[in-house]
PDB file of N, CA and C in Angstrom:
ATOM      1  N   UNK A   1       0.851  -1.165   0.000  1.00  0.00           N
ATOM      2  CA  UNK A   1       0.000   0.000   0.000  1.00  0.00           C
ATOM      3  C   UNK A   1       0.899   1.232   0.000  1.00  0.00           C
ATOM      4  N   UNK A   2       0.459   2.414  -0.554  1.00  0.00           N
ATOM      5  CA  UNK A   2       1.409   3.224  -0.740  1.00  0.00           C
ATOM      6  C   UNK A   2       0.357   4.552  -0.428  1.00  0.00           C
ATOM      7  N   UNK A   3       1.028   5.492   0.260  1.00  0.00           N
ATOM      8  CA  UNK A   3       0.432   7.024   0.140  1.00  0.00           C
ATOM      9  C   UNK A   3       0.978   8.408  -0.263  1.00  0.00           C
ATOM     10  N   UNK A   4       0.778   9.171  -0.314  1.00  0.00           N
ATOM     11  CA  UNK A   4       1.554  10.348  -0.513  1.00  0.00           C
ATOM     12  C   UNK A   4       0.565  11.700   0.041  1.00  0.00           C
ATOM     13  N   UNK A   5       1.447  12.716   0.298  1.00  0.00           N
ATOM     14  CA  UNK A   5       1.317  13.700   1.019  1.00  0.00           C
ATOM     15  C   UNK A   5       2.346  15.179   1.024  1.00  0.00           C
ATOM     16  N   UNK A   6       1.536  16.121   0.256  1.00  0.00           N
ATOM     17  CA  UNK A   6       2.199  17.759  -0.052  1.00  0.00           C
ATOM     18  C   UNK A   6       1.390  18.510   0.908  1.00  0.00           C
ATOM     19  N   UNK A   7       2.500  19.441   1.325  1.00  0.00           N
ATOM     20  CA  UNK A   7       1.672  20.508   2.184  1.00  0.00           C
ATOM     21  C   UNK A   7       2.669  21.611   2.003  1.00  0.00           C
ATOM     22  N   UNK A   8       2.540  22.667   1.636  1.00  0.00           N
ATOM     23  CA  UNK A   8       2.800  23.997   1.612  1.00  0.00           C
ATOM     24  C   UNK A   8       3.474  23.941   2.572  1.00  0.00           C
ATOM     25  N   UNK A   9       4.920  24.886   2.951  1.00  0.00           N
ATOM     26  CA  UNK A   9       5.396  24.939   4.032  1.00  0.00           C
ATOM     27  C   UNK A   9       5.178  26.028   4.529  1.00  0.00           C
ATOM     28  N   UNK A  10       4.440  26.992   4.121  1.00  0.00           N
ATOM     29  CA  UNK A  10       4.599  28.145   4.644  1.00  0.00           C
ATOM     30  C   UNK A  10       2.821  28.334   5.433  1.00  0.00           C
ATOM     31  N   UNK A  11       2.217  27.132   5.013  1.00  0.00           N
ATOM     32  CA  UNK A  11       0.993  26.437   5.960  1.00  0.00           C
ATOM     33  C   UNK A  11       1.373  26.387   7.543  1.00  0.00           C
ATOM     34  N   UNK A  12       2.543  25.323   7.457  1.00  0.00           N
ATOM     35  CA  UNK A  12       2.914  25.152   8.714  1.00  0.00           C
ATOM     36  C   UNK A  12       3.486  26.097   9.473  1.00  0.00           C
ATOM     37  N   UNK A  13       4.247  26.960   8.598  1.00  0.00           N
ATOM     38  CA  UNK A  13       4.997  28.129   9.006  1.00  0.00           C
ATOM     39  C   UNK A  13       3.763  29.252   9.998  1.00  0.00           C
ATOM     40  N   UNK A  14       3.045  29.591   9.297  1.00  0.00           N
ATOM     41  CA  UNK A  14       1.587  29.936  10.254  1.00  0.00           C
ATOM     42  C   UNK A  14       0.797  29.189  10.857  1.00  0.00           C
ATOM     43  N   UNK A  15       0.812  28.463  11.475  1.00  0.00           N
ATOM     44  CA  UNK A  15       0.635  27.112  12.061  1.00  0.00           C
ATOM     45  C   UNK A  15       1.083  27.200  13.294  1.00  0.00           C
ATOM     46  N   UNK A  16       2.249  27.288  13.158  1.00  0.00           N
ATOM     47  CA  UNK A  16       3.560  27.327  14.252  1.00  0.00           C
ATOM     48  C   UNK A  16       3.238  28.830  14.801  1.00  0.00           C
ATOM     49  N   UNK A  17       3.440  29.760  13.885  1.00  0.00           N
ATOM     50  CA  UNK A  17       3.234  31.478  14.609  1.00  0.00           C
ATOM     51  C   UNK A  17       1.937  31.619  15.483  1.00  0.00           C
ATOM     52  N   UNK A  18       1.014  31.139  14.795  1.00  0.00           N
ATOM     53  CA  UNK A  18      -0.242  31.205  15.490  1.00  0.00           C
ATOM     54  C   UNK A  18      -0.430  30.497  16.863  1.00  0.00           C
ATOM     55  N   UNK A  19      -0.247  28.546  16.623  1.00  0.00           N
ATOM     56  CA  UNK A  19      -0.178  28.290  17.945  1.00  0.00           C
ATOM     57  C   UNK A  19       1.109  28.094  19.176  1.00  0.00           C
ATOM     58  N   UNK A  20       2.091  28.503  18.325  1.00  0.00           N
ATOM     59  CA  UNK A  20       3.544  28.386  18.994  1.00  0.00           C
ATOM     60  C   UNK A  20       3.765  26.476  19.268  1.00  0.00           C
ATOM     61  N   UNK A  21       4.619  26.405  20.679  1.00  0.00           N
ATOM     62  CA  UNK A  21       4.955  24.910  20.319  1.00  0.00           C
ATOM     63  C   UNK A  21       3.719  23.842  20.813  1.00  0.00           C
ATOM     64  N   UNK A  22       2.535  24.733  21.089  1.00  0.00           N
ATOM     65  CA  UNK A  22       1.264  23.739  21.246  1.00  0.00           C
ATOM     66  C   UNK A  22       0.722  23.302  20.083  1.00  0.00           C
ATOM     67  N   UNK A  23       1.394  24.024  18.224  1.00  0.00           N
ATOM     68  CA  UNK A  23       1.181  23.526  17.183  1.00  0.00           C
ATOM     69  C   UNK A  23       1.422  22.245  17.127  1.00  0.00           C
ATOM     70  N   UNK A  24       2.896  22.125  17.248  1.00  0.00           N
ATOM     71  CA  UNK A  24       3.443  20.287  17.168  1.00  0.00           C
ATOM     72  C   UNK A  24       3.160  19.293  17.946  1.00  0.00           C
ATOM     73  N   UNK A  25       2.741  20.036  19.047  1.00  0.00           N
ATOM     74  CA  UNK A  25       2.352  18.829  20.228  1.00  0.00           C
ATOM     75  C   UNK A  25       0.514  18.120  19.676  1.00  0.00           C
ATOM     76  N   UNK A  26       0.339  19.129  19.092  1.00  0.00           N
ATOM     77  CA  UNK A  26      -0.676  18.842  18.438  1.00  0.00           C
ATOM     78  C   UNK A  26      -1.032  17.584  17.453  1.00  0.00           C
ATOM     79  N   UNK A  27       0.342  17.146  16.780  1.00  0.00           N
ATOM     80  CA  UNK A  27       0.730  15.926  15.745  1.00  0.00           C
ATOM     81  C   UNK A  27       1.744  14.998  16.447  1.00  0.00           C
ATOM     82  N   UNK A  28       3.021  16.123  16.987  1.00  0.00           N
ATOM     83  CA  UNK A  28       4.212  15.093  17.196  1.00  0.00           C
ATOM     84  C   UNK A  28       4.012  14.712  19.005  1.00  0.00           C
ATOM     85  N   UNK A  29       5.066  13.326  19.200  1.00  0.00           N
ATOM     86  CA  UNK A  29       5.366  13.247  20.366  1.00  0.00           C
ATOM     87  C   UNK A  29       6.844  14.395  20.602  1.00  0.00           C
ATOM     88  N   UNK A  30       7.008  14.570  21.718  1.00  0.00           N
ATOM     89  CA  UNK A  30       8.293  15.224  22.262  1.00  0.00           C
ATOM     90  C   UNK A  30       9.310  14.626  21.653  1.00  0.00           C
ATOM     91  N   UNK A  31       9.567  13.337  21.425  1.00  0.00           N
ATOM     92  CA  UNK A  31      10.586  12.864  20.731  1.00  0.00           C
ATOM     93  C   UNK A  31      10.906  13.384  19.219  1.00  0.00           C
ATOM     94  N   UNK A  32       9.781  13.704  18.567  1.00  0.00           N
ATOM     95  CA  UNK A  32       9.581  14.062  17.610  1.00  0.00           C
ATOM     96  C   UNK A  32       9.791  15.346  17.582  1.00  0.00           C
ATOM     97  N   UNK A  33       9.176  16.202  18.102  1.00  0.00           N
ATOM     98  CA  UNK A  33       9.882  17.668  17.978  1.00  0.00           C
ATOM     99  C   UNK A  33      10.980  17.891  18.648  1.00  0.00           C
ATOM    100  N   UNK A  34      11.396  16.800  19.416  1.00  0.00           N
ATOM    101  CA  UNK A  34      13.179  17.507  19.626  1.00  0.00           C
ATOM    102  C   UNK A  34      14.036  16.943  18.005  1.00  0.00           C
ATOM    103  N   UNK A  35      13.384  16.493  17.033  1.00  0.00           N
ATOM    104  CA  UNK A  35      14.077  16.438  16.208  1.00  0.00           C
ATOM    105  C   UNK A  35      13.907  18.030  14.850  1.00  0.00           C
ATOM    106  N   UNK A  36      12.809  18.269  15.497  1.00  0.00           N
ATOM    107  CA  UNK A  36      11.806  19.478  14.389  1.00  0.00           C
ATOM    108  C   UNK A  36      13.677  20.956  13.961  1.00  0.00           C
ATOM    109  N   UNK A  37      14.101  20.883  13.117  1.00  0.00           N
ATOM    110  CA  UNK A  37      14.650  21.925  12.721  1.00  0.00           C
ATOM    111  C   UNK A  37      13.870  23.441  12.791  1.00  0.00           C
ATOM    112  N   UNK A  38      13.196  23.524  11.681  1.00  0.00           N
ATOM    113  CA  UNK A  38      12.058  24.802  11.434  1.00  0.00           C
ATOM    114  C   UNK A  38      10.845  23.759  10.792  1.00  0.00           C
ATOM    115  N   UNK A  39      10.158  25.006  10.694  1.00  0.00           N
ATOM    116  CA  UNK A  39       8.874  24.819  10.027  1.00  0.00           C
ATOM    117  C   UNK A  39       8.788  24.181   8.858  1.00  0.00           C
ATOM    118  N   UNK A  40       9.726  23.686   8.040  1.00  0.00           N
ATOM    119  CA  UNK A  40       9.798  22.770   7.040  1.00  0.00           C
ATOM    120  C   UNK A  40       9.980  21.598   7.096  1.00  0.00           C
ATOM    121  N   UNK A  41      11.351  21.471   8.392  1.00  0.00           N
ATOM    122  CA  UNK A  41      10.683  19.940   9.151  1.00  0.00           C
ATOM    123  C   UNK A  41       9.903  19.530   9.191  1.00  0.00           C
ATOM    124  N   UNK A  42       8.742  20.307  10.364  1.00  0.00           N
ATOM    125  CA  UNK A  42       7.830  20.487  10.976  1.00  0.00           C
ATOM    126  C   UNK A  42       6.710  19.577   9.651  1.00  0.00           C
ATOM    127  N   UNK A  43       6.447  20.301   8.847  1.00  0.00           N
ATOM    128  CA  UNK A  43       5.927  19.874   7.367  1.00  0.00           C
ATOM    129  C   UNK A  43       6.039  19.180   6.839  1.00  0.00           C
ATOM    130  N   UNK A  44       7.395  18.485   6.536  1.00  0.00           N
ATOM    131  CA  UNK A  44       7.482  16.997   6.421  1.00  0.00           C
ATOM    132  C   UNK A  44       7.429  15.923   7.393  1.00  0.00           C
ATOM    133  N   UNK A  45       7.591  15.967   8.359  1.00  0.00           N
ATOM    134  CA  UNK A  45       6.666  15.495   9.524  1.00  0.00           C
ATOM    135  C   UNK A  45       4.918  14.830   9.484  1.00  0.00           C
ATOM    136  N   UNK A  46       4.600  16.373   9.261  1.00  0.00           N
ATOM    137  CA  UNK A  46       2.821  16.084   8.601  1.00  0.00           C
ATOM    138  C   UNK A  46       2.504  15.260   7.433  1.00  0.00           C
ATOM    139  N   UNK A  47       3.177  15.592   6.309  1.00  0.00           N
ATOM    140  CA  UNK A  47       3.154  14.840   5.310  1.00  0.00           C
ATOM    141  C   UNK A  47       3.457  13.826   5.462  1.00  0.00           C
ATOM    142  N   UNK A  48       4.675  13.200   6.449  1.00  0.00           N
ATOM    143  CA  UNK A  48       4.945  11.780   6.590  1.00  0.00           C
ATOM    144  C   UNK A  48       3.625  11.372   7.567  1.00  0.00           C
ATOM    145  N   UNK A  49       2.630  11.794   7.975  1.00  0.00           N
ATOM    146  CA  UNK A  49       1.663  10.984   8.833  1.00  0.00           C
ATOM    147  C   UNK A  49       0.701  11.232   8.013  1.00  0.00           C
ATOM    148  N   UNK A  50       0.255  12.099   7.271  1.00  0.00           N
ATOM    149  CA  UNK A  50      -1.380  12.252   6.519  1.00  0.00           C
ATOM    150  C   UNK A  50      -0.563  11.045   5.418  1.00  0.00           C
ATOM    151  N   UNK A  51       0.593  10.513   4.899  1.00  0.00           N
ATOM    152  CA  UNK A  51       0.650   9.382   3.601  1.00  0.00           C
ATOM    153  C   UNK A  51       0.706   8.568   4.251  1.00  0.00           C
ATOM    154  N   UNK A  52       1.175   8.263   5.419  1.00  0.00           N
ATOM    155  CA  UNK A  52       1.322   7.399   6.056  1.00  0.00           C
ATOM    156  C   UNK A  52      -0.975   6.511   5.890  1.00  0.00           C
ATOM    157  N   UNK A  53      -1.607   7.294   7.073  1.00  0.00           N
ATOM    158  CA  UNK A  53      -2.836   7.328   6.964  1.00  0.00           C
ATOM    159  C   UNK A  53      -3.057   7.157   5.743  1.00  0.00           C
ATOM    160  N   UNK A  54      -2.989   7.532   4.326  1.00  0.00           N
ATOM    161  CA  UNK A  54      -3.735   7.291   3.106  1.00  0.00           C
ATOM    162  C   UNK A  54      -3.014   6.372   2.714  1.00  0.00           C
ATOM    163  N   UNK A  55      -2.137   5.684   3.124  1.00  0.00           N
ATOM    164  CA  UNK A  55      -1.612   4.050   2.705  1.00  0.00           C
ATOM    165  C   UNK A  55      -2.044   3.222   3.482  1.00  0.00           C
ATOM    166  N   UNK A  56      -2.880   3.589   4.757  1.00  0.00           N
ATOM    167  CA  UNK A  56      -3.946   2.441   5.323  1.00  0.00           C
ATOM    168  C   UNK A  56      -5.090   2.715   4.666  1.00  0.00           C
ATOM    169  N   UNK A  57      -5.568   3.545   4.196  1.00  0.00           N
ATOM    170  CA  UNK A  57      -6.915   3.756   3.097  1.00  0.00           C
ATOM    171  C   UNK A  57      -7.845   4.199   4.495  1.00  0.00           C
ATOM    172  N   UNK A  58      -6.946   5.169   5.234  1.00  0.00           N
ATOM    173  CA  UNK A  58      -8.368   5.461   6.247  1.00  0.00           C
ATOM    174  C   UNK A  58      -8.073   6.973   6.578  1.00  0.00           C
ATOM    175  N   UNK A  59      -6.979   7.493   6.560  1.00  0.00           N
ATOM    176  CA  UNK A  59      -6.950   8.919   6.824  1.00  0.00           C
ATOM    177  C   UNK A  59      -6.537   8.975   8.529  1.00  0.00           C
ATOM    178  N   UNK A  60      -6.606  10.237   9.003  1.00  0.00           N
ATOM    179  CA  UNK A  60      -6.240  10.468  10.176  1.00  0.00           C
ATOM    180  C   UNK A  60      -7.477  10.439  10.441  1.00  0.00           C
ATOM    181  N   UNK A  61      -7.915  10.036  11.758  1.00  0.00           N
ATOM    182  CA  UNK A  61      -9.572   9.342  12.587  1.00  0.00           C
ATOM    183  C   UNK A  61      -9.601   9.269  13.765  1.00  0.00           C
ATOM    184  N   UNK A  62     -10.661   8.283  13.386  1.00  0.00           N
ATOM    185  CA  UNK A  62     -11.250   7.428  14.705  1.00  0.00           C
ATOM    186  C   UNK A  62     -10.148   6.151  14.947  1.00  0.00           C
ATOM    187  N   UNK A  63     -10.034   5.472  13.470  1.00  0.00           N
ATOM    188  CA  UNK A  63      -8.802   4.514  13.467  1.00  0.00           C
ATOM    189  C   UNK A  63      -7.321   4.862  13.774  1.00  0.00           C
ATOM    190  N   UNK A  64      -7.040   5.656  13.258  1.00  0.00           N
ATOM    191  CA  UNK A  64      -5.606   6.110  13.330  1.00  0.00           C
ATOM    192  C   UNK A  64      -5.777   7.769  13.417  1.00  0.00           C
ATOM    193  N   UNK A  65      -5.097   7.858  14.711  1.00  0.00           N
ATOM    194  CA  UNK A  65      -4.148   9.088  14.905  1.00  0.00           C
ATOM    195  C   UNK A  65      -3.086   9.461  14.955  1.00  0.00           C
ATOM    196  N   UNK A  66      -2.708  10.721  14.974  1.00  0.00           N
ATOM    197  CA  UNK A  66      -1.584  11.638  14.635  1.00  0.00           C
ATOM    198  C   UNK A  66      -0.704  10.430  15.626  1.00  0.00           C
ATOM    199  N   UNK A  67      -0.259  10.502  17.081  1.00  0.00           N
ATOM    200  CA  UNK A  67      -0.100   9.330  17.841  1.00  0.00           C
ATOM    201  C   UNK A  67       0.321   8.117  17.678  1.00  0.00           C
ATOM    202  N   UNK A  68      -0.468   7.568  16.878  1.00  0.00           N
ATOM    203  CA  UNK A  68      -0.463   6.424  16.173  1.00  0.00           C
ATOM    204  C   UNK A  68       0.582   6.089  15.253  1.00  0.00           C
ATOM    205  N   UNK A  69       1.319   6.918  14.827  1.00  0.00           N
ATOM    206  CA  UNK A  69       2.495   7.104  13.804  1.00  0.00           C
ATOM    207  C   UNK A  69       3.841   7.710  14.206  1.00  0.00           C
ATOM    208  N   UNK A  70       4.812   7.505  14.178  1.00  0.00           N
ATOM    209  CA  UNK A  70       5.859   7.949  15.189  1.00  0.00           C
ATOM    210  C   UNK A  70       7.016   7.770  14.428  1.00  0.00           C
ATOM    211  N   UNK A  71       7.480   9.397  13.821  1.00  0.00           N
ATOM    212  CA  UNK A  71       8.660   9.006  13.181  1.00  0.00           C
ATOM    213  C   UNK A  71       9.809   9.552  13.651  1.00  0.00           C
ATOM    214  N   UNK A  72      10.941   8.512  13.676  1.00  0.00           N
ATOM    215  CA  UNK A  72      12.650   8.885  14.038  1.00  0.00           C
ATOM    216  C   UNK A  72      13.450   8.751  13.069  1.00  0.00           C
ATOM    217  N   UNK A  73      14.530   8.936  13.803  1.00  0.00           N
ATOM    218  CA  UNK A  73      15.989   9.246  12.493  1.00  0.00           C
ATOM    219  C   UNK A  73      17.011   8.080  12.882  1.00  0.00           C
ATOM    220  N   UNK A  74      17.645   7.695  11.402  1.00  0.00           N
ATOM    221  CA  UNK A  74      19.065   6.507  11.632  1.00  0.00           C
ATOM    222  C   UNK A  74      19.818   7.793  12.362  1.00  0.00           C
ATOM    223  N   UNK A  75      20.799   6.868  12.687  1.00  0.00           N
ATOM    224  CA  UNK A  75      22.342   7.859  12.979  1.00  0.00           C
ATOM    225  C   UNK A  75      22.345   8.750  11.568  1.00  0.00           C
ATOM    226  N   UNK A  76      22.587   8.461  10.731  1.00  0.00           N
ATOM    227  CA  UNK A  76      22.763   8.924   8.887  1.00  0.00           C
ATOM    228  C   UNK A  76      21.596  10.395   8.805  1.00  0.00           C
ATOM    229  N   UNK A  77      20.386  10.063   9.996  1.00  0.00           N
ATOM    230  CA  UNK A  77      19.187  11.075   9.236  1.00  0.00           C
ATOM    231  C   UNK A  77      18.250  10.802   8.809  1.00  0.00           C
ATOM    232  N   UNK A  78      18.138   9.547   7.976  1.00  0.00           N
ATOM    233  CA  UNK A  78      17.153   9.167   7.676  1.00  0.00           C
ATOM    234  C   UNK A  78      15.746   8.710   8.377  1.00  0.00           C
ATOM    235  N   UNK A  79      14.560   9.453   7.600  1.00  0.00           N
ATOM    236  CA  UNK A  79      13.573   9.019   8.762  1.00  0.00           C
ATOM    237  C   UNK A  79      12.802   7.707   8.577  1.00  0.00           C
ATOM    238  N   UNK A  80      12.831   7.305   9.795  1.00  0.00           N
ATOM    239  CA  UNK A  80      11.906   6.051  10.360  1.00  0.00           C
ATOM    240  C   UNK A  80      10.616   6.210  10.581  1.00  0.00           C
ATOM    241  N   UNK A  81       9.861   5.177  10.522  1.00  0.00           N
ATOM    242  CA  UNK A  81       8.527   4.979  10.871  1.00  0.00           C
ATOM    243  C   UNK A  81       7.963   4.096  11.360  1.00  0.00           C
ATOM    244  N   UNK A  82       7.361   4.452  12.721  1.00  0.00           N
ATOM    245  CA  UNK A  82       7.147   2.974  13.789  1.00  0.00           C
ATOM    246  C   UNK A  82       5.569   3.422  13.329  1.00  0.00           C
ATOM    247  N   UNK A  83       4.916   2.015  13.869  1.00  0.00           N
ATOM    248  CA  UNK A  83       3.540   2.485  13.947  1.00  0.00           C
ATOM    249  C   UNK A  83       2.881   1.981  15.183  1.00  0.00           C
ATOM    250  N   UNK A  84       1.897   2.217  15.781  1.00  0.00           N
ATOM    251  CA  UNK A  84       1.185   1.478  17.077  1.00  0.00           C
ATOM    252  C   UNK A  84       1.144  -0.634  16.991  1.00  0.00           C
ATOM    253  N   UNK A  85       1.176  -0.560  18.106  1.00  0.00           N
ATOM    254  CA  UNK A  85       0.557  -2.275  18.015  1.00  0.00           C
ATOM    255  C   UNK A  85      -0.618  -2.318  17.207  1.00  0.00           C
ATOM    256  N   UNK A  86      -1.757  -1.337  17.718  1.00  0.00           N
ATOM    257  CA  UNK A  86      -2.501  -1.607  16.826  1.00  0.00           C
ATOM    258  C   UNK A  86      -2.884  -1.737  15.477  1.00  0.00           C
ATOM    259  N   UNK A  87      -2.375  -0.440  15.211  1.00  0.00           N
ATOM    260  CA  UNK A  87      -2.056  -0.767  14.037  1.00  0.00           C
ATOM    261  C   UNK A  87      -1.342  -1.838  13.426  1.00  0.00           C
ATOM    262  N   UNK A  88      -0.365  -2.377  13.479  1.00  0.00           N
ATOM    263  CA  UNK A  88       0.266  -3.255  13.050  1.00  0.00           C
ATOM    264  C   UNK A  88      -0.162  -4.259  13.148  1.00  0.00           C
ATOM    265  N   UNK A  89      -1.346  -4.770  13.971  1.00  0.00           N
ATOM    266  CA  UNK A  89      -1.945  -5.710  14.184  1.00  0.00           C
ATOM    267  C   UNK A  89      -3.373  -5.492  13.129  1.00  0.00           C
ATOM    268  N   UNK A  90      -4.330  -4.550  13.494  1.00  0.00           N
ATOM    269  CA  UNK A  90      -5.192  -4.332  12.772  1.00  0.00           C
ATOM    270  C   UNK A  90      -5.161  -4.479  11.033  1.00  0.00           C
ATOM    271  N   UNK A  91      -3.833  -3.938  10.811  1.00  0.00           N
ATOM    272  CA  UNK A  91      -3.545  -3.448   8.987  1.00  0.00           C
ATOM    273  C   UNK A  91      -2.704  -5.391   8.666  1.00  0.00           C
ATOM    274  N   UNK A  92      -2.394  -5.992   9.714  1.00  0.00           N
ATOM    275  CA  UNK A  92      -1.131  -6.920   9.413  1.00  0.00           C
ATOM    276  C   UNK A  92      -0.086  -6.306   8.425  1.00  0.00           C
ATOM    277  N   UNK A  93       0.518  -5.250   9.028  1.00  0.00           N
ATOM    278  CA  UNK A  93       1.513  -4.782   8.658  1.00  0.00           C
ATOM    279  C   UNK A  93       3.012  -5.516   9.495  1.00  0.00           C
ATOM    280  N   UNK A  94       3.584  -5.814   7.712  1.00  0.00           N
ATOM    281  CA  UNK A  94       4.764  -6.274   7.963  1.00  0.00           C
ATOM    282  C   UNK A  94       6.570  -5.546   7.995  1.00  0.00           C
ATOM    283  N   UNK A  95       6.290  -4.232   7.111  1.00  0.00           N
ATOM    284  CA  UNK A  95       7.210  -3.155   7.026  1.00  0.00           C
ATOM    285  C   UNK A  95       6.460  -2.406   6.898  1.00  0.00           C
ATOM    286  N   UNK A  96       7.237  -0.725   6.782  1.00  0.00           N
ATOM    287  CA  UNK A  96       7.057  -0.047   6.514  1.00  0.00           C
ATOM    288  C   UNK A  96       7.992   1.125   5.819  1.00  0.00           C
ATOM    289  N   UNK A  97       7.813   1.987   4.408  1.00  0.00           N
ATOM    290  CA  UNK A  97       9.207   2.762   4.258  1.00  0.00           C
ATOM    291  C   UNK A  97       8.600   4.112   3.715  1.00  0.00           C
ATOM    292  N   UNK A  98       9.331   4.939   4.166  1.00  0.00           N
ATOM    293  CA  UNK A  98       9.238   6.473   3.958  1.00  0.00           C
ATOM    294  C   UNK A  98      10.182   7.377   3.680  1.00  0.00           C
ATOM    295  N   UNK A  99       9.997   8.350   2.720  1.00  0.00           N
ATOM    296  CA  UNK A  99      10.883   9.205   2.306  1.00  0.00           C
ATOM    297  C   UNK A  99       9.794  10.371   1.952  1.00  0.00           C
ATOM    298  N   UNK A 100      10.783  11.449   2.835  1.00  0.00           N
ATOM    299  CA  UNK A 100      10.365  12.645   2.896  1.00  0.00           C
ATOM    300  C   UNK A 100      11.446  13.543   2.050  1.00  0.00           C
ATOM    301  N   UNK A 101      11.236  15.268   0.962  1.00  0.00           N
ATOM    302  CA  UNK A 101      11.587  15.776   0.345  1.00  0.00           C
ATOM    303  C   UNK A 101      10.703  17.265   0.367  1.00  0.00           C
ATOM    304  N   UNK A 102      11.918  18.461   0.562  1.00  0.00           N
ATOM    305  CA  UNK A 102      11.268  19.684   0.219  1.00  0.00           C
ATOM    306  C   UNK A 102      11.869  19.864  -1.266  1.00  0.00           C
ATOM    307  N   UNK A 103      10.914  20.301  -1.803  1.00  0.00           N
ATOM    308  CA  UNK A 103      11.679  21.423  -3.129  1.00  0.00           C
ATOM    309  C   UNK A 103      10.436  22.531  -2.731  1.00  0.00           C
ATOM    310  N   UNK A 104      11.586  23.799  -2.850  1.00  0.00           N
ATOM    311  CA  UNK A 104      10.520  25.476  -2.797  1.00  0.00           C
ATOM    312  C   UNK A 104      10.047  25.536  -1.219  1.00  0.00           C
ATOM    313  N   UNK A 105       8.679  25.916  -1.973  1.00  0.00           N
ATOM    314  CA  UNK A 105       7.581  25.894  -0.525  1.00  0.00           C
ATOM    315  C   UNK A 105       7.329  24.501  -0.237  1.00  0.00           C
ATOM    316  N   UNK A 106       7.232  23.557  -0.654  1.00  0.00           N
ATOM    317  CA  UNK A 106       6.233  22.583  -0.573  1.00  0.00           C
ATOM    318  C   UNK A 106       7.437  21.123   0.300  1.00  0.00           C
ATOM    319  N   UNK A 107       6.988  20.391   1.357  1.00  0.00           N
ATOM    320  CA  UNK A 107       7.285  19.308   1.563  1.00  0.00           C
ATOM    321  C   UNK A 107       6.257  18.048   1.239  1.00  0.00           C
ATOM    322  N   UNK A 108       6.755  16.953   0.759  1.00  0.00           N
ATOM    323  CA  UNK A 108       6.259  16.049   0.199  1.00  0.00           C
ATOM    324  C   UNK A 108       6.801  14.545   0.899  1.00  0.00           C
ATOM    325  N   UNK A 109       5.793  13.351   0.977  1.00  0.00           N
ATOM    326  CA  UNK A 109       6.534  12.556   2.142  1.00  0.00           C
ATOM    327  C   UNK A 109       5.382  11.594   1.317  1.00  0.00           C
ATOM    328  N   UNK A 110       6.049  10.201   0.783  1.00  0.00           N
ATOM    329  CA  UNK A 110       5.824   9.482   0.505  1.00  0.00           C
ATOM    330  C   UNK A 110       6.139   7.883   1.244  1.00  0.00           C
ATOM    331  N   UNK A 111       5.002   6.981   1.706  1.00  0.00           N
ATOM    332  CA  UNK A 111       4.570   5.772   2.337  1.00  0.00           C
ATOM    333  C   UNK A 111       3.951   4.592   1.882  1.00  0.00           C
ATOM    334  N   UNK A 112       5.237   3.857   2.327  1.00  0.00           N
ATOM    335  CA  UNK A 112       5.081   2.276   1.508  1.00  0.00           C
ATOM    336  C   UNK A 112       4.473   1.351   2.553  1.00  0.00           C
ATOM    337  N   UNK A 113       3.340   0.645   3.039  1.00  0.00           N
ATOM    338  CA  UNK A 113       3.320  -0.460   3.543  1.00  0.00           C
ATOM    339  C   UNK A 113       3.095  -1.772   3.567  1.00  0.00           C
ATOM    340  N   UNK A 114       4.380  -2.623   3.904  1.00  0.00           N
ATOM    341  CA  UNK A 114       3.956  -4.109   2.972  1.00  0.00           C
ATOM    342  C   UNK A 114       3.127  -5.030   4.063  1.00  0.00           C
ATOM    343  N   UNK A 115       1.781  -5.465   4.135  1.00  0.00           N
ATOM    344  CA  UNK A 115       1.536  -6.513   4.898  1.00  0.00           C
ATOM    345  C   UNK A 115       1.668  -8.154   4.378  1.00  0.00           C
ATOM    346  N   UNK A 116       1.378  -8.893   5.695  1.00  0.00           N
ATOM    347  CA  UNK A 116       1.396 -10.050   5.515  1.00  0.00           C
ATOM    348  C   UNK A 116       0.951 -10.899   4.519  1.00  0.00           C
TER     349      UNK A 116
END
């Protein structure tokens, strides 16, 4: 299953001004925004959880939340993607792979998941 996900960065950029750091706590865990650079991070971040959600074919919900998706970095940078028990149980998800990319304004974050 695969998803994808663009969001304007300068979305998040007012996002962030408006609610300050109760914006991210809003999507990320703490682990997650101690990784947040700026607001373009921040953005590919989002995009890696709304593709994430449209490669389970359900969106962010009742089923899956922001929460529910939890991404980290190798030593190298590269980002990871854990997902809940439940999930992984619910979807029988067996991997998962993601790659996130800004060009301009826009970050873009594309999600592969292979089940059983």
């Amino acid at each position: 299953m695969i998803g994808i996900d663009l969001i304007k960065t300068s979305r998040m950029e007012r996002f962030i001004e408006r609610f300050g750091d109760k914006a991210l706590q809003k999507f990320l865990s703490q682990n997650e925004i101690n990784l947040i650079k700026n607001h373009k991070t921040a953005a590919g971040f989002w995009a890696t959880k709304e593709a994430c959600s449209k490669a389970l074919g359900i969106g962010i919900g009742k089923e899956c939340g922001f929460f529910d998706i939890t991404i980290s970095k190798t030593k190298n940078g590269a980002p990871i993607l854990t997902l809940s028990e439940k999930l992984m149980s619910d979807f029988n998800i067996k991997n998962t792979s993601v790659s996130i990319t800004h060009d301009g304004e826009y970050a873009i974050a594309v999600v592969a998941i292979e089940t059983f």
